[in-house]
N, C-alpha and C. Protein backbone atom coordinates (compact mmCIF):
# COMPACT_ATOMS: atom_id res chain seq x y z
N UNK A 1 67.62 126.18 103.75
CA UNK A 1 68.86 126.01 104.48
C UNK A 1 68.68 124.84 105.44
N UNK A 2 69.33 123.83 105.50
CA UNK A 2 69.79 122.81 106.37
C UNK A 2 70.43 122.92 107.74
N UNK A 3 70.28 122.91 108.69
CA UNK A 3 71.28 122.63 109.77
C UNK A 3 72.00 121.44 110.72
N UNK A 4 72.98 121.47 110.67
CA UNK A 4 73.67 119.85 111.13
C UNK A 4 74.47 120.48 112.69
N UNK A 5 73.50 119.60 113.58
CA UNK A 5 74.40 120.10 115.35
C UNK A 5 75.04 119.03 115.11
N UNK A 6 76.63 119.09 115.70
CA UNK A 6 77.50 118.20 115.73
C UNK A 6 78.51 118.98 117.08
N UNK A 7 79.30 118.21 117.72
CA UNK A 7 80.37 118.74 118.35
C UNK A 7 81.82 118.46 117.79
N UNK A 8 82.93 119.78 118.42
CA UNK A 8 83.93 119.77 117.78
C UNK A 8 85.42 120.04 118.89
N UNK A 9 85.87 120.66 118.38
CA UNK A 9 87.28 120.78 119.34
C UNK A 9 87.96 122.19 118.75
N UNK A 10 88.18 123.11 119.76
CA UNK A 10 89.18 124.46 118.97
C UNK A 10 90.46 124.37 119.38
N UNK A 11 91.70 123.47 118.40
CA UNK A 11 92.83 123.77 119.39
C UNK A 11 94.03 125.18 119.75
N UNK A 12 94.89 125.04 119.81
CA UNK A 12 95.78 126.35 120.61
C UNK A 12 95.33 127.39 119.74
N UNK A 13 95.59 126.95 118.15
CA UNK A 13 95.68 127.98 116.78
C UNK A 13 94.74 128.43 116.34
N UNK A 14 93.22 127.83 117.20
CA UNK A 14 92.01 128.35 116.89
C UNK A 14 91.34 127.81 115.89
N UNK A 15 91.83 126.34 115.14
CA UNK A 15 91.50 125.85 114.12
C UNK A 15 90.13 124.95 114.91
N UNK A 16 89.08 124.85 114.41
CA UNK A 16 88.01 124.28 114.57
C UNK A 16 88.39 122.49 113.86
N UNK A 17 87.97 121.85 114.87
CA UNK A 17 88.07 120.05 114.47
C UNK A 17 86.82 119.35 114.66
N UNK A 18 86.01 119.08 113.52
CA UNK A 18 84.50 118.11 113.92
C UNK A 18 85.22 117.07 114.54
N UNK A 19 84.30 116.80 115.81
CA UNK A 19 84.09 115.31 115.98
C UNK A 19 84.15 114.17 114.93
N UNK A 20 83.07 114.13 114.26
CA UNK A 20 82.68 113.32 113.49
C UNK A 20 82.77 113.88 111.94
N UNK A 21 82.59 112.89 110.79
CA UNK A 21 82.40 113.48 109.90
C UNK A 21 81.15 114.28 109.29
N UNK A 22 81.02 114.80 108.47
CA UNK A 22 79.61 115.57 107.81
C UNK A 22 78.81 114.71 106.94
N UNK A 23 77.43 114.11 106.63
CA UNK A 23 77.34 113.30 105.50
C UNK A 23 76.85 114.36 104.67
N UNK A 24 77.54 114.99 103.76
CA UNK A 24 76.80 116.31 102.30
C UNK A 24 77.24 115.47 101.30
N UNK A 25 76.61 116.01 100.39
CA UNK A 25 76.47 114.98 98.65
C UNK A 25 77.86 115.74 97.91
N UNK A 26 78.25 117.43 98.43
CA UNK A 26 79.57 117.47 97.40
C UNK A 26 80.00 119.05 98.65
N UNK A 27 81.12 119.40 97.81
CA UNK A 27 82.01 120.59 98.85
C UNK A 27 81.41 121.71 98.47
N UNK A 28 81.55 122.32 99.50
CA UNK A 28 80.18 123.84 99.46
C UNK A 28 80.34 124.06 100.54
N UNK A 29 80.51 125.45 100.43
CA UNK A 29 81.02 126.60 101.83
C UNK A 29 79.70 126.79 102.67
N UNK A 30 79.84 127.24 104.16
CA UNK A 30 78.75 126.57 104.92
C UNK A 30 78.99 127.54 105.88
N UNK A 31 78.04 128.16 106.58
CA UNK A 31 77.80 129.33 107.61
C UNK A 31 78.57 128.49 109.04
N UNK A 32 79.23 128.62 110.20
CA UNK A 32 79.47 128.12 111.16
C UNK A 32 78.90 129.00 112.25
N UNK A 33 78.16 128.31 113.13
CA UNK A 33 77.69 129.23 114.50
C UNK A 33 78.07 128.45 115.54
N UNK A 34 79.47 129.06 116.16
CA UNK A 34 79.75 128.37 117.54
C UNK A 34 79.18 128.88 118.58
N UNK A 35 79.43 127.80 119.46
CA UNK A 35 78.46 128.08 120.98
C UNK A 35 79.35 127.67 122.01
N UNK A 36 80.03 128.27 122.80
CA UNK A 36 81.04 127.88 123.78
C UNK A 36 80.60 128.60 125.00
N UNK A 37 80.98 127.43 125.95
CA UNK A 37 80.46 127.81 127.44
C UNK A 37 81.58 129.14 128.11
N UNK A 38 80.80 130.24 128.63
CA UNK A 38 81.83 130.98 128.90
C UNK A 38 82.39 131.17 130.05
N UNK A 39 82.60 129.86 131.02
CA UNK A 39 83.54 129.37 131.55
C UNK A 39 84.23 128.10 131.39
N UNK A 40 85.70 127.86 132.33
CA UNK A 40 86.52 126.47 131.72
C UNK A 40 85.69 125.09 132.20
N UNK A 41 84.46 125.26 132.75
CA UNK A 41 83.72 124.29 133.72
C UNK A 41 82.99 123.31 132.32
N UNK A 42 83.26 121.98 132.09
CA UNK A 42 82.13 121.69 131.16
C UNK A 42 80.80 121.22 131.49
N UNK A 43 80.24 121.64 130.58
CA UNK A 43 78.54 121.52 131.07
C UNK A 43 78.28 120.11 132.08
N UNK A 44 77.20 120.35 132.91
CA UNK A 44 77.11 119.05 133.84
C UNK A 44 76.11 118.66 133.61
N UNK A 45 75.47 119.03 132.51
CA UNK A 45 74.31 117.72 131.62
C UNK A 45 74.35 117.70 130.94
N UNK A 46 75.79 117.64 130.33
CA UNK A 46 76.40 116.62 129.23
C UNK A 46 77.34 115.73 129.46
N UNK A 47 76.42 114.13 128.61
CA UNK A 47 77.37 112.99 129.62
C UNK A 47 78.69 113.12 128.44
N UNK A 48 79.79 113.12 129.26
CA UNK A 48 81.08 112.78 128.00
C UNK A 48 80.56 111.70 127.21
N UNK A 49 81.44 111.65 126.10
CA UNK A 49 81.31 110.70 124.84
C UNK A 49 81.86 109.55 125.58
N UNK A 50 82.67 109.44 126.36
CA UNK A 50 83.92 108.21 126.82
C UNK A 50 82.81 107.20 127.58
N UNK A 51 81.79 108.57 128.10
CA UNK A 51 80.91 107.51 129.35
C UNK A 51 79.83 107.00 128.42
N UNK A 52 79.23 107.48 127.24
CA UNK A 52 78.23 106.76 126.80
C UNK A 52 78.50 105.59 126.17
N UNK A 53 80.12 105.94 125.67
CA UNK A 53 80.27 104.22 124.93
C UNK A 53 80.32 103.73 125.57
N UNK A 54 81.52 103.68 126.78
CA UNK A 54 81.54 102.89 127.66
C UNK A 54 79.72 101.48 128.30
N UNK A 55 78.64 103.02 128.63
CA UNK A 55 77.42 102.45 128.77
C UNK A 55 76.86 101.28 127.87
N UNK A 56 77.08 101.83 126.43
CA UNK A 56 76.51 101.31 125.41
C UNK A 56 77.77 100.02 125.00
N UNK A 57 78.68 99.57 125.19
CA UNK A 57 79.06 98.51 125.43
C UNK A 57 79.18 97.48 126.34
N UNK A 58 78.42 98.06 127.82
CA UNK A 58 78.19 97.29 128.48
C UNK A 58 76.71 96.78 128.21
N UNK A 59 75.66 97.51 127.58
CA UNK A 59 74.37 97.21 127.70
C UNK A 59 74.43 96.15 126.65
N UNK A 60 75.56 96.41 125.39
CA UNK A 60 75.54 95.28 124.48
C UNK A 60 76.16 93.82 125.01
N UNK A 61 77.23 93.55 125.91
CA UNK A 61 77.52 92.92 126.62
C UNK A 61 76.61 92.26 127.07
N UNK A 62 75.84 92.77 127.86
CA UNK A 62 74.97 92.08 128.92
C UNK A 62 73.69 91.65 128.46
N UNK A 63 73.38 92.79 126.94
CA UNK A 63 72.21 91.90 125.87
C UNK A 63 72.83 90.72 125.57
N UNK A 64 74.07 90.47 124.72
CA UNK A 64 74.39 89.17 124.37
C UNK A 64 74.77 88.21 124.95
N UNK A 65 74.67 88.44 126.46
CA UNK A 65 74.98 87.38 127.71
C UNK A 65 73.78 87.41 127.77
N UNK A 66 72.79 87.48 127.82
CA UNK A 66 71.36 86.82 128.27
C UNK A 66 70.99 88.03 129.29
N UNK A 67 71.48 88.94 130.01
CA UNK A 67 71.70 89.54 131.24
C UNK A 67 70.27 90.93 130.79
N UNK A 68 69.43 90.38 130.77
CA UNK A 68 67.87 91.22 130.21
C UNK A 68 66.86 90.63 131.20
N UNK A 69 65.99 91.69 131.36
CA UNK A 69 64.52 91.20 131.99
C UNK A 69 63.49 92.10 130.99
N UNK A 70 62.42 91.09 131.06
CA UNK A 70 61.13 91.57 130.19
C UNK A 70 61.04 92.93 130.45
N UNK A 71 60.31 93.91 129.36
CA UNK A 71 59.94 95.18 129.74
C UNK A 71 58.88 95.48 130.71
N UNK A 72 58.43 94.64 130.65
CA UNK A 72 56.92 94.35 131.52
C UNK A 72 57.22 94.32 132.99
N UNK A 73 58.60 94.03 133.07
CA UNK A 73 59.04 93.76 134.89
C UNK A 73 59.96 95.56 134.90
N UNK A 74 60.12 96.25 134.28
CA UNK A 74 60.80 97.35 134.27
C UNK A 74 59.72 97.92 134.76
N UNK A 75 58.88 97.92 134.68
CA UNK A 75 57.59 99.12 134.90
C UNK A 75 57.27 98.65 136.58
N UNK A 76 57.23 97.63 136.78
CA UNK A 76 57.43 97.48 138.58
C UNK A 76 57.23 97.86 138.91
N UNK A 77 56.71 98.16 140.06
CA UNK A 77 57.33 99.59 141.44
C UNK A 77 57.21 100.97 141.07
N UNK A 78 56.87 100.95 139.73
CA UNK A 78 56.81 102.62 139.57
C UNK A 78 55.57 103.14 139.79
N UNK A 79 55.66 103.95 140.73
CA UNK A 79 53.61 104.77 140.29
C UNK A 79 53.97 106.18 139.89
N UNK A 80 52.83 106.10 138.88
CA UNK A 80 52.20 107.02 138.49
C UNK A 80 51.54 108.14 139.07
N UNK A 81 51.17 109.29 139.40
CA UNK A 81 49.57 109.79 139.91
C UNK A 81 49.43 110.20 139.37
């Protein structure tokens, strides 16, 4: 047995909506195990989807503007013990 974590959406009618699509080779009925927080609060270490693209188009931005420093200067200032 295979398992694929993905997130989804339940609207008014209770119909379940993937996010994303599934990649399977053909159609074949499939066990579902939902996991819902059991309050209306959403989790607070999970970053929304809106904020990671957002991130990940600025980091591409600022790669293709030149806007990078060596990895070697990232490590800086940090100690270890």
């Amino acid at each position: 047995m295979k398992a694929i974590e993905t997130t989804a959406t339940i609207d008014e009618t209770g119909r379940l909506t993937l996010d994303r699509s599934l990649d399977v080779s053909k159609p074949q009925r499939v066990r579902v195990i939902v996991l819902m927080s059991e309050d209306e609060e959403p989790d607070p270490d999970e970053t929304p989807t809106e904020v990671v693209i957002a991130g990940i188009h600025q980091g591409l931005r600022e790669a293709l503007s030149g806007q990078t420093i060596p990895l070697a200067q990232m490590w800086e200032g940090i100690d270890v013990d």
